[in-house]
C-alpha atoms as a PDB file:
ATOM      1  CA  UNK A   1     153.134 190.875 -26.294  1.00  0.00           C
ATOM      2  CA  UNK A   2     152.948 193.082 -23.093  1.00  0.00           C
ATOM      3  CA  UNK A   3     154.922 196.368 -23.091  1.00  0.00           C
ATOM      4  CA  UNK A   4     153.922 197.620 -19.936  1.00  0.00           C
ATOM      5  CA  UNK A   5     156.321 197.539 -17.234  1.00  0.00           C
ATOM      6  CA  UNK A   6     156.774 194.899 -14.594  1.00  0.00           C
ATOM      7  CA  UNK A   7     156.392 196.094 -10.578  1.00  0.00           C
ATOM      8  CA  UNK A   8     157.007 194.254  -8.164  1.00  0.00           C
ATOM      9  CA  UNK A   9     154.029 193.724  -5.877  1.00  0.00           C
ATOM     10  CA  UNK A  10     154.597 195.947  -3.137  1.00  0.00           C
ATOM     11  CA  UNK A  11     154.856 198.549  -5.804  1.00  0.00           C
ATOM     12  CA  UNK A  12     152.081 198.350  -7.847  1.00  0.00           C
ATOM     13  CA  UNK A  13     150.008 197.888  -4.206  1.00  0.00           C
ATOM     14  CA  UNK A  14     151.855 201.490  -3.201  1.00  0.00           C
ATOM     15  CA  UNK A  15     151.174 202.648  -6.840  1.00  0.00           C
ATOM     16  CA  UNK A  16     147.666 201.782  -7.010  1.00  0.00           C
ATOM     17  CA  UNK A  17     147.469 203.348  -3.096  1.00  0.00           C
ATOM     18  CA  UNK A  18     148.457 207.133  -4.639  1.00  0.00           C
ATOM     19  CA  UNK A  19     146.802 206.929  -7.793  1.00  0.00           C
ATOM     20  CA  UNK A  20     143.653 206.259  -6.007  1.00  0.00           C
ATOM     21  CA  UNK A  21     144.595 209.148  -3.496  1.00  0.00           C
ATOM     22  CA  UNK A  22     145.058 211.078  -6.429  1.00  0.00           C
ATOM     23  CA  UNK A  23     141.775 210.712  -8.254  1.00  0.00           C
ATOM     24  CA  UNK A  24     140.672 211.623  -4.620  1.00  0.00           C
ATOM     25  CA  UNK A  25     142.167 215.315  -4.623  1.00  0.00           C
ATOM     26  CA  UNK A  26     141.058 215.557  -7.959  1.00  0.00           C
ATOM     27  CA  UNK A  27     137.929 215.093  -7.988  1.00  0.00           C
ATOM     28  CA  UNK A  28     138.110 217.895  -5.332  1.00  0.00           C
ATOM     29  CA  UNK A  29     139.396 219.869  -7.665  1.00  0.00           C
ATOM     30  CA  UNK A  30     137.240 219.518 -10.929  1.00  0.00           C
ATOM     31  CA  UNK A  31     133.903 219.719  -8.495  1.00  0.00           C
ATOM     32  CA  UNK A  32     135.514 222.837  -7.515  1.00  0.00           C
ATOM     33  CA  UNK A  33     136.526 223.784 -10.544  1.00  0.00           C
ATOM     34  CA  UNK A  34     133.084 223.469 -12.084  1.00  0.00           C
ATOM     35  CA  UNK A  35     131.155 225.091  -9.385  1.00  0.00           C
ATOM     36  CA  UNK A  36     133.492 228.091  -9.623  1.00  0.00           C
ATOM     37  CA  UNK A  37     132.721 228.419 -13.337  1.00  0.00           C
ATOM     38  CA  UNK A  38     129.120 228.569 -12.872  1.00  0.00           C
ATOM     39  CA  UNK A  39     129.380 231.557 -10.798  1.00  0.00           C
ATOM     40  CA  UNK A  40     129.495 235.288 -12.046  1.00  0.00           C
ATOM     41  CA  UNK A  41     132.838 235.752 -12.361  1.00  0.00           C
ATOM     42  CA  UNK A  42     135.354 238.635 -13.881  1.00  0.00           C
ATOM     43  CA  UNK A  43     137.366 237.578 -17.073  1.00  0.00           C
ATOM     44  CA  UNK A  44     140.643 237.885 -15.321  1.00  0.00           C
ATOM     45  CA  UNK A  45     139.081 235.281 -12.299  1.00  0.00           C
ATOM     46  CA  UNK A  46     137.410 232.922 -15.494  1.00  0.00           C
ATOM     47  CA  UNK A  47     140.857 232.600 -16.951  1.00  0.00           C
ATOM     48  CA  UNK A  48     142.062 231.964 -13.716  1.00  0.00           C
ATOM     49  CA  UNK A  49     139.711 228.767 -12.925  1.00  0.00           C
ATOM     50  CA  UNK A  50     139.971 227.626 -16.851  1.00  0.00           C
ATOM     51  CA  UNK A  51     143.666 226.789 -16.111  1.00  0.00           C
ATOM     52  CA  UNK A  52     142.624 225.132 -12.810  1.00  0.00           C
ATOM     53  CA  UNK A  53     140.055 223.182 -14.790  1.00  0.00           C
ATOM     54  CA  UNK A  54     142.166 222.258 -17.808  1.00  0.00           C
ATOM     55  CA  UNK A  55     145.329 221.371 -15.626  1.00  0.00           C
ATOM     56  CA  UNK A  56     142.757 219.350 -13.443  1.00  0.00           C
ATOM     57  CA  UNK A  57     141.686 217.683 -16.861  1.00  0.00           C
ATOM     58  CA  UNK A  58     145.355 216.852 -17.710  1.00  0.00           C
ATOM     59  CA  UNK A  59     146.204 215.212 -14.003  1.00  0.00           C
ATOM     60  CA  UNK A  60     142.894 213.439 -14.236  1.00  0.00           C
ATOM     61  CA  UNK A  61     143.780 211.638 -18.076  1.00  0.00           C
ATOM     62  CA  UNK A  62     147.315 211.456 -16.627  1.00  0.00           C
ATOM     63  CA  UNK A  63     145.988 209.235 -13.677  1.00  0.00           C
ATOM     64  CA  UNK A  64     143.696 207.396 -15.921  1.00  0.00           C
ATOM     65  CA  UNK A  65     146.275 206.604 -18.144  1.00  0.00           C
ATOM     66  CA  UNK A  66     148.545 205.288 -15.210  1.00  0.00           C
ATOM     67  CA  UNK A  67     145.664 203.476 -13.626  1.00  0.00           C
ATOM     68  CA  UNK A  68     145.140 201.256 -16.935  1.00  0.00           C
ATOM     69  CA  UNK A  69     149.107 200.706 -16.665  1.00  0.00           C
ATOM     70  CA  UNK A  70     149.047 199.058 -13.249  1.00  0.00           C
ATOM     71  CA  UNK A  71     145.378 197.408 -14.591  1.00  0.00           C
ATOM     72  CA  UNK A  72     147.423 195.240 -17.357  1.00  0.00           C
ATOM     73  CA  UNK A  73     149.649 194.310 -15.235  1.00  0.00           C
ATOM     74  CA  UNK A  74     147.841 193.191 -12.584  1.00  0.00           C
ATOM     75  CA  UNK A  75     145.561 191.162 -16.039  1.00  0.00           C
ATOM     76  CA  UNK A  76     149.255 189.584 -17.046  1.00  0.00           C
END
């Protein structure tokens, strides 16, 4: 039995639109993110770009997770 929700088709095209958008800016993010903590940088700046990376993290398994959502639907 399926538990994920139903969409209608003009929604899971719109939500499948901004997820991929999404994954776009955050991929920005985590490159930036990572590039930032290979540089020299002061402990008050490293905690600084550790919660940019870990938030980024979060958003990224957050999409993921949403992604494989609109993926089982599209599979029932």
């Amino acid at each position: 039995m399926n538990s994920s929700p139903q969409f209608a088709p003009d929604v899971t095209r719109r939500l499948r639109s901004l997820a991929h958008d999404l994954s776009n800016a955050l991929e920005t993010l985590l490159q930036a993110s990572y590039l930032l903590n290979q540089a020299d940088l002061d402990a008050n700046s490293q905690k600084w770009v550790h919660m940019i990376d870990s938030a980024s993290q979060e958003a990224a398994r957050i999409n993921r997770e949403i992604r494989e959502i609109l993926r089982a639907q599209s599979e029932s």
